[in-house]
Protein backbone atom coordinates (compact mmCIF):
# COMPACT_ATOMS: atom_id res chain seq x y z
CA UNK A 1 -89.73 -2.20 38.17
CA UNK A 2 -86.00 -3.80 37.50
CA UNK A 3 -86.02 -7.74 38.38
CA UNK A 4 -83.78 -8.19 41.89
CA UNK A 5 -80.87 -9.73 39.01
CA UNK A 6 -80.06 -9.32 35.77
CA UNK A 7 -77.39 -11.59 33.99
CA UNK A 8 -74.79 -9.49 31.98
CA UNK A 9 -71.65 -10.45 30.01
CA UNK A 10 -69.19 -8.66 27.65
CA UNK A 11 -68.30 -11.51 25.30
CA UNK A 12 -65.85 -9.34 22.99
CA UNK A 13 -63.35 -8.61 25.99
CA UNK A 14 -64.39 -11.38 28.54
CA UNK A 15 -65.79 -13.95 26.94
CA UNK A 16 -65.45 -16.81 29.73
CA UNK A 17 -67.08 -14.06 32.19
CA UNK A 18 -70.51 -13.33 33.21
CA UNK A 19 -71.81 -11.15 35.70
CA UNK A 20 -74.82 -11.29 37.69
CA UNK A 21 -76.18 -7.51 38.35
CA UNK A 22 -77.63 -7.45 41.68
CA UNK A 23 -80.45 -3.92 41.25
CA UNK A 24 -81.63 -3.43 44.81
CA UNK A 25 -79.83 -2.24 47.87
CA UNK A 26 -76.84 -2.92 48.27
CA UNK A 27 -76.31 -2.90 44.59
CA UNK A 28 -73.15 -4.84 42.94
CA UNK A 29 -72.28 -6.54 40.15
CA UNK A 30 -70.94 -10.04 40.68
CA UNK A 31 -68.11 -11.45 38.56
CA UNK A 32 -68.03 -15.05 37.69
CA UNK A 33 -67.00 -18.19 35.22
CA UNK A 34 -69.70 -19.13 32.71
CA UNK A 35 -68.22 -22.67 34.09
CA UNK A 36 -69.10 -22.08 37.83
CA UNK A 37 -70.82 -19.28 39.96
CA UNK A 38 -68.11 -19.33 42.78
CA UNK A 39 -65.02 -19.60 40.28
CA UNK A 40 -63.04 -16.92 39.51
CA UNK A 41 -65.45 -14.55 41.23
CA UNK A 42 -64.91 -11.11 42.09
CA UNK A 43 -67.84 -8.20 43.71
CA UNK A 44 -67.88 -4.85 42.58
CA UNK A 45 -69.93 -3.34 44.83
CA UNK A 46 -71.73 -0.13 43.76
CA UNK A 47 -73.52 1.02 46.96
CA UNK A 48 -71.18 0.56 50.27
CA UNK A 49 -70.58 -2.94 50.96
CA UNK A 50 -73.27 -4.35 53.30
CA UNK A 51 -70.77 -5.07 57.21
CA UNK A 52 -72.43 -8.04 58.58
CA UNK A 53 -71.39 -11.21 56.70
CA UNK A 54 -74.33 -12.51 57.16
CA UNK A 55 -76.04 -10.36 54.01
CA UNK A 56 -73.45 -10.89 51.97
CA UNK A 57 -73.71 -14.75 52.65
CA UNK A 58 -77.37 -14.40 51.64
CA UNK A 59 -77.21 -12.11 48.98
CA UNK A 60 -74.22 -14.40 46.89
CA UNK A 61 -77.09 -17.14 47.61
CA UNK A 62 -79.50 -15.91 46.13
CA UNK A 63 -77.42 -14.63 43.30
CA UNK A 64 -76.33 -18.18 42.77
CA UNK A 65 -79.68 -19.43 42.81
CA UNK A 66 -80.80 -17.03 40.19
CA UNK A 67 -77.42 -17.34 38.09
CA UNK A 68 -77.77 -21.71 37.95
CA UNK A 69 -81.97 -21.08 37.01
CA UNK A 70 -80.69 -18.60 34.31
CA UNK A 71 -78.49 -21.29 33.12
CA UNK A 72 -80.95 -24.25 33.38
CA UNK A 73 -83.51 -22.20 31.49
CA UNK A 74 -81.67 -20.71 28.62
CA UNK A 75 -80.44 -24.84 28.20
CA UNK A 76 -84.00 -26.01 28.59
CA UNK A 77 -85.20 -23.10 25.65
CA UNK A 78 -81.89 -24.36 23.33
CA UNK A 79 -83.45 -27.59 23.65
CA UNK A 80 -86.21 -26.73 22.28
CA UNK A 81 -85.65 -24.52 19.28
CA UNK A 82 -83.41 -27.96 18.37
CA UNK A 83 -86.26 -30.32 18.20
């Protein structure tokens, strides 16, 4: 089973970009700044965009939850492998 999110990038044409990859239904792929989760963001949805607002508002949510524990974690790990 595919987590809920996956964190992708494409650091040879994009490098300042990062997407979080959202697997279940609705399925997107959310653009954003390695800098911020709600700068320079754009969706690309795959399935048909969900209508209410409401489950948008949730889903980006959770996606930015995930996307700042990513973040924390990989910087947490760093830390390590430099002591």
């Amino acid at each position: 089973m595919l987590p809920k999110f996956l964190i992708a990038d494409n650091s040879q044409e994009a490098p300042d970009l990062v997407y979080v990859v959202h697997t279940e239904k609705p399925q997107c792929i959310i653009q954003c700044d390695m800098d911020g989760f709600y700068s320079n963001q754009k969706i690309y949805w795959i399935d048909e965009e969900p209508l209410c607002a409401d489950d948008i508002e949730t889903l980006m949510e959770e996606a930015e939850e995930f996307f700042e524990a990513e973040l924390e974690n990989q910087e947490e790990l760093y830390d390590e492998d430099d002591n």
